[in-house]
Protein backbone atom coordinates (compact mmCIF):
# COMPACT_ATOMS: atom_id res chain seq x y z
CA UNK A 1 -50.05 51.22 45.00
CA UNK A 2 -47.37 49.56 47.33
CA UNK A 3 -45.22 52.33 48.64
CA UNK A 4 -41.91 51.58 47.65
CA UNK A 5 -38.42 53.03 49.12
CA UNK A 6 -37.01 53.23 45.67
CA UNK A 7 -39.54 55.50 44.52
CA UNK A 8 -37.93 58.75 46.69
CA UNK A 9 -34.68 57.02 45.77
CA UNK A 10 -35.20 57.61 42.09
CA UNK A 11 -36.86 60.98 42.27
CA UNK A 12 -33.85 62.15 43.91
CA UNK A 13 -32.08 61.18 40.93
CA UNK A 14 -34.80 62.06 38.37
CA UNK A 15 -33.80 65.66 37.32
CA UNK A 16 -29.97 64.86 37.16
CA UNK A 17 -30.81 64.15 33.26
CA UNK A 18 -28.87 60.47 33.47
CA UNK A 19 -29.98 57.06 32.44
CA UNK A 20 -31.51 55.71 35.46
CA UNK A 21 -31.56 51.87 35.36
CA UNK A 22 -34.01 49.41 37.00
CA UNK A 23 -33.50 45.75 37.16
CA UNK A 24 -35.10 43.31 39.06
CA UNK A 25 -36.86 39.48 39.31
CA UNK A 26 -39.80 39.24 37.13
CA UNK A 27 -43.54 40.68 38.50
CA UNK A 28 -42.39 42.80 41.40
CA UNK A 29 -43.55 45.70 39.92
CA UNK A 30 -40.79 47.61 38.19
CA UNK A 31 -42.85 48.77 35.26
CA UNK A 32 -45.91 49.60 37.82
CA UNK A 33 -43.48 52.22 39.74
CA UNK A 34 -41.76 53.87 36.78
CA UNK A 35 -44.98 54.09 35.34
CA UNK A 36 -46.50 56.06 37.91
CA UNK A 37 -43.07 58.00 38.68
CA UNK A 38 -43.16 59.03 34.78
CA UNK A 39 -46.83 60.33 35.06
CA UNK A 40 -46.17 62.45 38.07
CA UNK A 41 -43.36 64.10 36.19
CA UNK A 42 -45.03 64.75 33.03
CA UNK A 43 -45.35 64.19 29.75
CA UNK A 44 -42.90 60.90 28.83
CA UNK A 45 -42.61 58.39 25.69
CA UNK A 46 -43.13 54.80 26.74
CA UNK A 47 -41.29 52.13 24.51
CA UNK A 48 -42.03 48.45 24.81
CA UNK A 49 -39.07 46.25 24.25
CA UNK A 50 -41.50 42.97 23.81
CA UNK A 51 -42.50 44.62 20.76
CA UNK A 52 -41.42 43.65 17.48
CA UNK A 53 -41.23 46.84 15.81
CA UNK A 54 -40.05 48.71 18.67
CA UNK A 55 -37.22 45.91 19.29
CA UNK A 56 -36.28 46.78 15.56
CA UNK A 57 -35.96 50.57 16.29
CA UNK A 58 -33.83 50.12 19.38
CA UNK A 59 -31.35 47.67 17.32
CA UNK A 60 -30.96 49.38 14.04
CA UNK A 61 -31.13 53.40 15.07
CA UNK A 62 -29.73 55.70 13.80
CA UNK A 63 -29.14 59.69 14.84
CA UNK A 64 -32.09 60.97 12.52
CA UNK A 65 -34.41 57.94 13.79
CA UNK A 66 -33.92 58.45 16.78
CA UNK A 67 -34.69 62.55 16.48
CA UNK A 68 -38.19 61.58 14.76
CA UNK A 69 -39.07 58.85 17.61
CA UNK A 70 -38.04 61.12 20.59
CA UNK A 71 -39.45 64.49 19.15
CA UNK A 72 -39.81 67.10 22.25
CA UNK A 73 -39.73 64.20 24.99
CA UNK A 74 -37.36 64.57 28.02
CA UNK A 75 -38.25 61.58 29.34
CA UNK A 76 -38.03 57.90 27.69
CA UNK A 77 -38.89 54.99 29.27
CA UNK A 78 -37.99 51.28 28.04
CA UNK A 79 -39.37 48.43 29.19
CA UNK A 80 -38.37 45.14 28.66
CA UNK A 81 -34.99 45.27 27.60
CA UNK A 82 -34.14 42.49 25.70
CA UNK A 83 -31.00 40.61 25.44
């Protein structure tokens, strides 16, 4: 794994329990480094915006969806936000 400034950057943020946003050209390894922040910090739901059904969730949610998908997670990470 590269080390990456923006790793201590967003650990620093981490436990302020906002929405911590990371954009960025295609392949630099985004996903790769909130991956391995989210493992280091426990447990974590991973949602794949590329996915169909997932895609589905995160445009028609509601309150009580939303409550079943994120159960006891403090952590949710979305990848590949789509337009």
């Amino acid at each position: 794994m590269i080390n990456r400034a923006l790793k201590q950057t967003l650990l620093d943020r981490w436990s302020d329990k906002k929405i911590l946003i990371v954009t960025g050209p295609r392949q630099v390894g985004k996903t790769t480094l909130l991956r391995e922040i989210c493992e280091e910090q426990g447990e974590f739901l991973f949602l794949n915006g590329d996915d169909a059904t997932t895609r589905e969730v995160l445009v028609n949610f509601s309150k009580r969806k939303w409550q079943n998908i994120l159960g006891n997670h403090k952590v949710v990470f979305i990848d590949e936000r789509s337009a």
